[in-house]
N, C-alpha and C. Protein backbone atom coordinates (compact mmCIF):
# COMPACT_ATOMS: atom_id res chain seq x y z
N UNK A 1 -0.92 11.23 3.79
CA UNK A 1 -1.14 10.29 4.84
C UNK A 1 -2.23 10.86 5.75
N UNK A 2 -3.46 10.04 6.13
CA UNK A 2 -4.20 10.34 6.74
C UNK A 2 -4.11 9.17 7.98
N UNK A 3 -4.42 10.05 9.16
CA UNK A 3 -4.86 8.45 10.17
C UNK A 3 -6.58 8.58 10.09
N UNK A 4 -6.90 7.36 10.99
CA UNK A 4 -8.19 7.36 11.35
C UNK A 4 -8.41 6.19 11.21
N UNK A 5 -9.61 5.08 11.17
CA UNK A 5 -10.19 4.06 11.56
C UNK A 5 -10.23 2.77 10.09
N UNK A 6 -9.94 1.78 9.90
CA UNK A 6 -10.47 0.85 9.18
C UNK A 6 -10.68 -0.60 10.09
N UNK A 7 -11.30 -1.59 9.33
CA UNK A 7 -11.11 -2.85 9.58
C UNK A 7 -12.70 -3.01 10.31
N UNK A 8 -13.17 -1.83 10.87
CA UNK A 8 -14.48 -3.01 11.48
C UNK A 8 -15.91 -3.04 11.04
N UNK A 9 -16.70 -2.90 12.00
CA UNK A 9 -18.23 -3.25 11.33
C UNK A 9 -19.11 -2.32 12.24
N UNK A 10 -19.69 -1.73 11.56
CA UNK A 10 -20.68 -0.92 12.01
C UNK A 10 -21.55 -1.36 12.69
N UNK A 11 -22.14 -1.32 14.40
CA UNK A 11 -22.69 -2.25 14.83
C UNK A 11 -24.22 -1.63 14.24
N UNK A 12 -25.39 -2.91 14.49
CA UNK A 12 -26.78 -2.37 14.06
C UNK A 12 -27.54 -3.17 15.36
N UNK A 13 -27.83 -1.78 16.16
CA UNK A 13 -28.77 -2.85 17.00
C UNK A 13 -28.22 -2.87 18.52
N UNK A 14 -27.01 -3.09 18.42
CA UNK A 14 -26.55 -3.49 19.63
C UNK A 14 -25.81 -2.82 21.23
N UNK A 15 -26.48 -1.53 20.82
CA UNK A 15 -25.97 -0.40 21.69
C UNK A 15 -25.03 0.03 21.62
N UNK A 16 -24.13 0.32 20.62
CA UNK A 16 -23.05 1.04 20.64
C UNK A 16 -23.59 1.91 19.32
N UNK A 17 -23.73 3.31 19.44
CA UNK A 17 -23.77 3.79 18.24
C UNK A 17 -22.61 4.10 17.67
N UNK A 18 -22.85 4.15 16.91
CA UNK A 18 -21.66 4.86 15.37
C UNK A 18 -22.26 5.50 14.06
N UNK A 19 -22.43 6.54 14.16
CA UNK A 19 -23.06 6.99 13.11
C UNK A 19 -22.51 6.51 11.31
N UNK A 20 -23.15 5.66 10.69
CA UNK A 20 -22.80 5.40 9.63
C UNK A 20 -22.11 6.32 8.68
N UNK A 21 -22.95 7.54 8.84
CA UNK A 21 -21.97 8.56 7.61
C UNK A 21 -20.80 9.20 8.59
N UNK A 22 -20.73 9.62 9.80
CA UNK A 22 -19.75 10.00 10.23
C UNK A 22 -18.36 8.98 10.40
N UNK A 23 -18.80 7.84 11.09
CA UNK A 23 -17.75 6.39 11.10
C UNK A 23 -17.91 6.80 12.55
N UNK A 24 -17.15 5.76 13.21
CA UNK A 24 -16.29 6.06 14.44
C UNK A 24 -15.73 7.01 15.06
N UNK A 25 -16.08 7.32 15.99
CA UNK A 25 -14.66 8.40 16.88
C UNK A 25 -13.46 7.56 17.84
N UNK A 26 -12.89 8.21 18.08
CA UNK A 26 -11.55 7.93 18.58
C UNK A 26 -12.02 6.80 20.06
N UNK A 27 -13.32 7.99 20.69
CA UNK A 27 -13.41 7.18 22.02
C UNK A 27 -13.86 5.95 22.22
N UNK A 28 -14.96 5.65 20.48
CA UNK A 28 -15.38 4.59 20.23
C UNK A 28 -14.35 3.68 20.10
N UNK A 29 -13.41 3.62 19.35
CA UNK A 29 -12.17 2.56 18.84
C UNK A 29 -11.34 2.49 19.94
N UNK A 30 -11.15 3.44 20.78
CA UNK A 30 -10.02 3.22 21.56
C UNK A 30 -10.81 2.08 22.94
N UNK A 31 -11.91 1.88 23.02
CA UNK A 31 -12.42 0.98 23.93
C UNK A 31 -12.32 -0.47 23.54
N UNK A 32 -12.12 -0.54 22.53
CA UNK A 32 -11.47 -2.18 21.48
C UNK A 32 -12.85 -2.90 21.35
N UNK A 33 -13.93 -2.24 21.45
CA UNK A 33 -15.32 -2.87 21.32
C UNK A 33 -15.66 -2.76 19.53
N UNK A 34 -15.04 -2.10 18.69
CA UNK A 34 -15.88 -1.81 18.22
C UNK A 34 -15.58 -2.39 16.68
N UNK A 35 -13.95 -3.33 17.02
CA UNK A 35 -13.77 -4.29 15.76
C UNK A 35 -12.96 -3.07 14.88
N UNK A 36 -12.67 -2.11 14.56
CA UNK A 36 -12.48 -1.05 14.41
C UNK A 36 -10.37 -1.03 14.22
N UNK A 37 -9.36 -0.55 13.58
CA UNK A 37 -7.83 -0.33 14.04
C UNK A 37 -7.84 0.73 13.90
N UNK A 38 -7.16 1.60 15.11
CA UNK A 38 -6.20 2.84 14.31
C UNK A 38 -5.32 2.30 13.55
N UNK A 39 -5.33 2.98 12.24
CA UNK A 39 -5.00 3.02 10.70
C UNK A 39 -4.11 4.57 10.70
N UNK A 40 -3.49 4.24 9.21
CA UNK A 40 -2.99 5.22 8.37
C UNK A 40 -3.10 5.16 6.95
N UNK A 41 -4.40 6.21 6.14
CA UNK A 41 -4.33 6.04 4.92
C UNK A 41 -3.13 6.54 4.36
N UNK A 42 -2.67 5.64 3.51
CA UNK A 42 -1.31 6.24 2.63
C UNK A 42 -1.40 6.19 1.14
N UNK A 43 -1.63 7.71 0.66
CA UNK A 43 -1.82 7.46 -0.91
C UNK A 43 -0.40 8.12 -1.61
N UNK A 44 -0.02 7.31 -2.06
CA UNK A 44 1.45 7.16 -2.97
C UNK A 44 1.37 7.23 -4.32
N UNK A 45 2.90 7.63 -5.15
CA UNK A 45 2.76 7.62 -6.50
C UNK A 45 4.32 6.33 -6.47
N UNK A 46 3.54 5.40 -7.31
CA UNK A 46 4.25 4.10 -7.33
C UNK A 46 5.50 4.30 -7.63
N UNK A 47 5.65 5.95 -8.92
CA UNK A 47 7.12 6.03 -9.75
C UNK A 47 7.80 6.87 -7.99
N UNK A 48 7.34 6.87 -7.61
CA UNK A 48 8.19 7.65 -6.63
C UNK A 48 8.50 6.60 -5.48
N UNK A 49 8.02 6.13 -4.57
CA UNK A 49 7.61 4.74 -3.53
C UNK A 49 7.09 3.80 -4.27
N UNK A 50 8.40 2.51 -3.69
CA UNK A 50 7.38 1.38 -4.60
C UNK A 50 6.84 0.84 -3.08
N UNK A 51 5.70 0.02 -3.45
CA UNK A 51 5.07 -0.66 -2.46
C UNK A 51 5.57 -1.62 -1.60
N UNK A 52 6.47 -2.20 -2.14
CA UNK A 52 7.20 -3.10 -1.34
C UNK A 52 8.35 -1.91 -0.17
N UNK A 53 8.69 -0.72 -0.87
CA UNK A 53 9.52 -0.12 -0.08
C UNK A 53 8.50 0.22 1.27
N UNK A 54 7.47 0.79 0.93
CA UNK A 54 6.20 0.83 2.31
C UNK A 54 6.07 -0.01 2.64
N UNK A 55 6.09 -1.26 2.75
CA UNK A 55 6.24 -2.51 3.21
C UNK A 55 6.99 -2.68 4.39
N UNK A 56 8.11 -2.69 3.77
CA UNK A 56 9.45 -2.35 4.40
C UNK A 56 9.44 -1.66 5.99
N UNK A 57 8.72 -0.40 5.37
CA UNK A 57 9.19 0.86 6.55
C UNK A 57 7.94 0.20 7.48
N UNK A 58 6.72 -0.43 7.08
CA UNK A 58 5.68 -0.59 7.91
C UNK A 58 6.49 -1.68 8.92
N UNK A 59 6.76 -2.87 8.29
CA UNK A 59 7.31 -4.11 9.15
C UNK A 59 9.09 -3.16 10.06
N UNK A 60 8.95 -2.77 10.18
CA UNK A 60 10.65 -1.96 10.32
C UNK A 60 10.50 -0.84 11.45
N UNK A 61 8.77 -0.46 11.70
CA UNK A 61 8.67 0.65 12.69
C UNK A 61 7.56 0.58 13.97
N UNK A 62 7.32 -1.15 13.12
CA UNK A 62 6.21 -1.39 14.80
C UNK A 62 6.63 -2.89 15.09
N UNK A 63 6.31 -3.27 16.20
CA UNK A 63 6.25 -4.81 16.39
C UNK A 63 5.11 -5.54 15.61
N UNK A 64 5.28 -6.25 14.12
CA UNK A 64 4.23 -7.57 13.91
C UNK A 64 4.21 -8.50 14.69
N UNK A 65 4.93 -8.96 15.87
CA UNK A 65 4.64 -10.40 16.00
C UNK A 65 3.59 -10.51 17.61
N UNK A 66 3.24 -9.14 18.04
CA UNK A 66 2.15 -9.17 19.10
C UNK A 66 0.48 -8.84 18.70
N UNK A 67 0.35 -9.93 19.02
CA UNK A 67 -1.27 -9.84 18.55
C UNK A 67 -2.18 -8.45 19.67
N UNK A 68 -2.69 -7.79 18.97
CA UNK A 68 -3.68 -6.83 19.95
C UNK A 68 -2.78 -6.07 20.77
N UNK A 69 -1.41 -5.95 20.39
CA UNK A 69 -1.15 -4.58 21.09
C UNK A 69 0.41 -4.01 20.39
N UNK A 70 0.66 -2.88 20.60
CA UNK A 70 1.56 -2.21 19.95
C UNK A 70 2.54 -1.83 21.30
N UNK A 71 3.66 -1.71 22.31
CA UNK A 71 3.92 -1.31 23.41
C UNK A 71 2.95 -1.40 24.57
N UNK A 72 3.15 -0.36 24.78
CA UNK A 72 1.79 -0.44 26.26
C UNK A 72 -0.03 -0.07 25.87
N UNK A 73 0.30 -0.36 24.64
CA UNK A 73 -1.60 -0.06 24.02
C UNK A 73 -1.44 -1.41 23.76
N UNK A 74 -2.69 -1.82 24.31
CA UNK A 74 -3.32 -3.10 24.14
C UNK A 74 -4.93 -3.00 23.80
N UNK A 75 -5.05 -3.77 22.71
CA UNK A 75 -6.94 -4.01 22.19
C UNK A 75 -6.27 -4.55 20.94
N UNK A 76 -7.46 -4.54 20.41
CA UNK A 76 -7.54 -5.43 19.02
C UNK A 76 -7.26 -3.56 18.21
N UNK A 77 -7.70 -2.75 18.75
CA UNK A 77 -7.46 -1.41 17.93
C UNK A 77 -6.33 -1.41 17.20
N UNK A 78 -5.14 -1.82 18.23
CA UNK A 78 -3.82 -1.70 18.01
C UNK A 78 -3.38 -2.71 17.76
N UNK A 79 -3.76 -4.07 16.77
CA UNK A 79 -3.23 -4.84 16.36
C UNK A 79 -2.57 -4.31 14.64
N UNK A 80 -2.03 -5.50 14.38
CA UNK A 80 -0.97 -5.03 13.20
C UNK A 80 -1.87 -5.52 12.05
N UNK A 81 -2.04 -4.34 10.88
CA UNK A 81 -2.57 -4.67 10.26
C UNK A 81 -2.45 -4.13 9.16
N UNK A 82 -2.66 -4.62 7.39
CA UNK A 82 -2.58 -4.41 6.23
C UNK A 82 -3.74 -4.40 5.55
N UNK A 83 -4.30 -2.84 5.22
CA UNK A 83 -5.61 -3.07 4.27
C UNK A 83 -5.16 -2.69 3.11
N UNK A 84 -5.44 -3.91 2.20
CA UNK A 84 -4.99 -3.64 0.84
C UNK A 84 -6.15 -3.15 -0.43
N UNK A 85 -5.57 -2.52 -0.58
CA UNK A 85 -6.51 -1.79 -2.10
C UNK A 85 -6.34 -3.16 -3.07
N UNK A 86 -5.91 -3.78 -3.61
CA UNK A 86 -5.88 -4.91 -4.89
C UNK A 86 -4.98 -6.14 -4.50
N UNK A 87 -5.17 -7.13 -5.52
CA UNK A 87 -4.76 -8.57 -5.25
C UNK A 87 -3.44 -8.09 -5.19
N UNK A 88 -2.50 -7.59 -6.02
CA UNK A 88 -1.17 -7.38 -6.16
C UNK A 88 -0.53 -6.96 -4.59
N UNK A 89 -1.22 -5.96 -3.98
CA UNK A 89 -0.99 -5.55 -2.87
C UNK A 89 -0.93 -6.59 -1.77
N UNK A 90 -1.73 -7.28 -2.08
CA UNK A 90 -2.57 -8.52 -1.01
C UNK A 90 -1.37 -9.36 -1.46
N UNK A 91 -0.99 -9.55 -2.39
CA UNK A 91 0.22 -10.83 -2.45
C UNK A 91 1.35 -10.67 -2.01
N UNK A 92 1.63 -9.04 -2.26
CA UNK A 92 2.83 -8.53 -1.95
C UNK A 92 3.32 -8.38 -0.01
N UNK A 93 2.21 -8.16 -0.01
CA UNK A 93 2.08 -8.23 1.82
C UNK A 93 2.36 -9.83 2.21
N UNK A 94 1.74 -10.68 1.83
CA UNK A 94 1.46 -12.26 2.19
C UNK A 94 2.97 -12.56 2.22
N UNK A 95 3.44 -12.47 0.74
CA UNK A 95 4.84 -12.47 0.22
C UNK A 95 6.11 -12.46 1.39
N UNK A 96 5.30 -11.17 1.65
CA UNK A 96 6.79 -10.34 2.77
C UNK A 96 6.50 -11.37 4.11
N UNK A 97 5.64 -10.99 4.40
CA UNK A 97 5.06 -11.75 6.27
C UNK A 97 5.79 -13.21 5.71
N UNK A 98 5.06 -14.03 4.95
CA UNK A 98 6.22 -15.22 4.70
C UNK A 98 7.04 -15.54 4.65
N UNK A 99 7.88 -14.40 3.99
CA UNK A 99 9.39 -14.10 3.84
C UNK A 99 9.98 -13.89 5.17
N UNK A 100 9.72 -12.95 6.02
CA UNK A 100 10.11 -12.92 7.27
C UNK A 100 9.37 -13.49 8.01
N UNK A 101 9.00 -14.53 7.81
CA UNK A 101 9.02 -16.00 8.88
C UNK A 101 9.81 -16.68 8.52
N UNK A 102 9.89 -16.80 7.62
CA UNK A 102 10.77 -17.89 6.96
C UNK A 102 12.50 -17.72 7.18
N UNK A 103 12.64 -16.19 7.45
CA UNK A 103 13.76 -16.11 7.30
C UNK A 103 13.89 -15.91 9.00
N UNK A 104 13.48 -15.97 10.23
CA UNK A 104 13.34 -15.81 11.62
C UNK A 104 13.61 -14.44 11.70
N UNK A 105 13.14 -13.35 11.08
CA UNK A 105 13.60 -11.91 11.07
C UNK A 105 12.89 -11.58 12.50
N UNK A 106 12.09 -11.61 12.86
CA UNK A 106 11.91 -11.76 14.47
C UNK A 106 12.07 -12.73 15.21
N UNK A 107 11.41 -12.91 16.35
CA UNK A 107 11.86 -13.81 17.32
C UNK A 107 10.78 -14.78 17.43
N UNK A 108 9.32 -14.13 16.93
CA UNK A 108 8.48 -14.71 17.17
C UNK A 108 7.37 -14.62 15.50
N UNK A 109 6.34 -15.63 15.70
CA UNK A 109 5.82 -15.41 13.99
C UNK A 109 5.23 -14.29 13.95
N UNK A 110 5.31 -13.61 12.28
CA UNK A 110 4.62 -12.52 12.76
C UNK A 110 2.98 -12.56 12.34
N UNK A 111 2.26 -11.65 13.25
CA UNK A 111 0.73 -11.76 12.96
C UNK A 111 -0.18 -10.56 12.52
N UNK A 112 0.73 -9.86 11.55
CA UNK A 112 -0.15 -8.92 10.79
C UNK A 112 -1.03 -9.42 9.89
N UNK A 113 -2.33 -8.78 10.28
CA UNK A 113 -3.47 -9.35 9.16
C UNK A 113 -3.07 -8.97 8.09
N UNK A 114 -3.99 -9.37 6.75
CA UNK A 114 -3.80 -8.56 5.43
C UNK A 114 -5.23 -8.84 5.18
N UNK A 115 -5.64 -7.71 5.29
CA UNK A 115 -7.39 -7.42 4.63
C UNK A 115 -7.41 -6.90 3.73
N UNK A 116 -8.31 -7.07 3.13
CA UNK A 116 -8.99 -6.37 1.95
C UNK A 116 -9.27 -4.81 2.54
N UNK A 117 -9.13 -3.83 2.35
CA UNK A 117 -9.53 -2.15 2.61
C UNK A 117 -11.25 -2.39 1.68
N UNK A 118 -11.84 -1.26 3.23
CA UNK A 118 -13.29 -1.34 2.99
C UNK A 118 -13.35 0.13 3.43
N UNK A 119 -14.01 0.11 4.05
CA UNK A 119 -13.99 2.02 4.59
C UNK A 119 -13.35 2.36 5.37
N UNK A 120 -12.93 3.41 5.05
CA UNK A 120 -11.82 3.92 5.93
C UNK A 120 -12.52 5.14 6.39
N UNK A 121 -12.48 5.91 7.96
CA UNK A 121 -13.36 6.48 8.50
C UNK A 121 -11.85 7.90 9.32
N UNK A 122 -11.88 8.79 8.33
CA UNK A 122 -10.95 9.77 9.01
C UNK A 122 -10.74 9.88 10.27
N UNK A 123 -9.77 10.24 11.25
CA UNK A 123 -9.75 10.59 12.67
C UNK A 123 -10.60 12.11 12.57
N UNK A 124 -10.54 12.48 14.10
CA UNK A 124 -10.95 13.80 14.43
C UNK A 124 -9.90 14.62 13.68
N UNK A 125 -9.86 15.75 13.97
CA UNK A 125 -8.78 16.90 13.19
C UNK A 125 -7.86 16.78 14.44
N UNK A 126 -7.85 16.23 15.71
CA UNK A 126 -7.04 17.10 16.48
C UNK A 126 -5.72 15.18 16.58
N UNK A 127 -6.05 14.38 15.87
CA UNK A 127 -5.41 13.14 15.41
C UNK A 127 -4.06 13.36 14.05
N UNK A 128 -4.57 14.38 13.79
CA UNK A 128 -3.75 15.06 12.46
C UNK A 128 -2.25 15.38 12.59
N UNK A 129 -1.30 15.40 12.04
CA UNK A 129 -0.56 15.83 12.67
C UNK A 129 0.12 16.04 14.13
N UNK A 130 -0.29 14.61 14.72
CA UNK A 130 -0.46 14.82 16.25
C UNK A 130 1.21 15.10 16.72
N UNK A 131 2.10 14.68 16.24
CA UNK A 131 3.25 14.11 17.00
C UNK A 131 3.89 15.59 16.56
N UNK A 132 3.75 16.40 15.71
CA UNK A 132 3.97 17.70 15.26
C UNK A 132 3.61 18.67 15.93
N UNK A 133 2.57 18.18 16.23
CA UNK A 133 1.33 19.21 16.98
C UNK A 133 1.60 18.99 18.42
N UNK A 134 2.22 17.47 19.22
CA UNK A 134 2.35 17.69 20.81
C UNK A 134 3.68 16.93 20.74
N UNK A 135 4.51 17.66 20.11
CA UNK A 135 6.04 16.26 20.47
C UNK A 135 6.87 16.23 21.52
N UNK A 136 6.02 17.34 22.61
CA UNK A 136 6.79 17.53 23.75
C UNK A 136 6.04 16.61 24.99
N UNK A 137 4.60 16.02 24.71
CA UNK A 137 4.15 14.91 25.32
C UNK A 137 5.11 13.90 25.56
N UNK A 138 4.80 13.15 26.84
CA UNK A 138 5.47 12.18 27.40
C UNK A 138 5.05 10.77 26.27
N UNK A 139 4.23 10.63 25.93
CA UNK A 139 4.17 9.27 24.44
C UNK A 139 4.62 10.09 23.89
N UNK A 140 4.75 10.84 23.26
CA UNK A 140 5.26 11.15 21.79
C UNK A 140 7.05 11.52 22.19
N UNK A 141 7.38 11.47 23.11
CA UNK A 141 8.83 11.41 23.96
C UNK A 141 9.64 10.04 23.78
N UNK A 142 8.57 9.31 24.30
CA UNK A 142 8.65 8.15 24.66
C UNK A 142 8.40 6.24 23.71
N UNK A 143 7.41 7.02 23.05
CA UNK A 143 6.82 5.85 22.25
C UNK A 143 6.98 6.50 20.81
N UNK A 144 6.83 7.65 20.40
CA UNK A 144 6.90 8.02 18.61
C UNK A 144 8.24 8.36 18.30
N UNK A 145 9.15 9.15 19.18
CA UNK A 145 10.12 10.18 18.78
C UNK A 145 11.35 8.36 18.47
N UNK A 146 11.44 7.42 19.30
CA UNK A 146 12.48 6.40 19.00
C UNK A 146 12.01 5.42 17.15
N UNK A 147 10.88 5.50 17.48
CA UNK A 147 10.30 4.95 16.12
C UNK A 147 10.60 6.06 14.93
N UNK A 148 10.29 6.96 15.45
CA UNK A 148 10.99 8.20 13.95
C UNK A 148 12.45 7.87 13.88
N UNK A 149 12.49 7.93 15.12
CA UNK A 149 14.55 8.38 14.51
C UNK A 149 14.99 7.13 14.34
N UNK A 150 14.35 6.27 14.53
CA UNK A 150 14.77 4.74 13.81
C UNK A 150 14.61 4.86 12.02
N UNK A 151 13.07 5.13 11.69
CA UNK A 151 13.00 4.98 11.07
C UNK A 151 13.78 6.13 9.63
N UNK A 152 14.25 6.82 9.97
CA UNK A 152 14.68 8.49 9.52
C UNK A 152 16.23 7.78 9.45
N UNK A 153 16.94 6.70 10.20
CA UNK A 153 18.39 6.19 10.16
C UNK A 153 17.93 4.85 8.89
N UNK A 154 17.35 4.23 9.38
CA UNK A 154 17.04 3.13 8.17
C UNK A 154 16.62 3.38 7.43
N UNK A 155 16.11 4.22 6.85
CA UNK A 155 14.99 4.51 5.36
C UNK A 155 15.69 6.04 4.96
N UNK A 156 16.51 6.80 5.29
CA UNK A 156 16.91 7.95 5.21
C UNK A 156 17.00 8.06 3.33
N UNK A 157 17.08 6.74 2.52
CA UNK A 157 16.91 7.12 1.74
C UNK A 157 15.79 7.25 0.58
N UNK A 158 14.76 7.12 1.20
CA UNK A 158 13.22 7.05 1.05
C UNK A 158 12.84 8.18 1.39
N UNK A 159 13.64 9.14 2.16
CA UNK A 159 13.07 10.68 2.75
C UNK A 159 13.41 11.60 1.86
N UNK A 160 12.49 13.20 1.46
CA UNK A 160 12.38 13.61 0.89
C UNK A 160 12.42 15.17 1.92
């Protein structure tokens, strides 16, 4: 699992640089200018996680149904979102979001995109391991540590 940047467009021209081979930095995306989500690459072995089970844990550990913000982060950075590697993936996502509308599994519809995956642009190193690296921070207290131990009670048998 890597974090770091997908979903936007490299501007040309328009005063915001972004270096094409580097991608984005953090300070760039976190200003919501730049079309840009914090992401998490996740590369899996299917016989071990099936995709629908990542599915699962994704819809299960954030809010889908707020557009452009996750808790108290608000931008389009932090909207909910699915970049899919292949059609199968892309159906399987559509599938689910339908499914839980259909079934009122929230309160409200939910509005995770499902894109196609295009480049994905690593975080800094110090994005790595963050919640490991500062779990005594007031967000990572506050906003990561209830989402783990949620997710560590519901999926406990997906953990390794």
């Amino acid at each position: 699992m890597k974090p770091g940047y997908a979903g936007g467009i490299l501007p040309v021209g328009n005063g915001l640089e972004i270096d094409p081979v580097k991608g984005p930095t953090y300070e760039q995306v976190s200003n919501g200018n730049t079309g840009f989500a914090e992401a998490i690459k996740i590369e899996y072995d299917p016989a071990v996680i099936s995709y629908e089970d990542l599915l699962a844990v994704f819809f299960n550990t954030h809010d889908p149904t707020t557009l452009n913000r996750q808790g108290n982060d608000i931008g389009t950075q932090y909207r909910s979102a699915i970049f899919y590697s292949d059609i199968e993936q892309k159906e399987l996502a559509e599938k689910t979001i339908q499914e839980l509308n259909e079934s009122k599994a929230y309160d409200k519809t939910v509005v995770t995109e499902v894109v196609k995956a295009d480049k994905f642009y690593e975080a800094e190193d110090y994005h790595h391991e963050y919640y490991k690296n500062h779990s005594g921070q007031p967000y990572c207290q506050l906003v990561i540590a209830p989402k783990l131990e949620k997710m560590q009670k519901r999926f406990a048998n997906l953990l390794k």
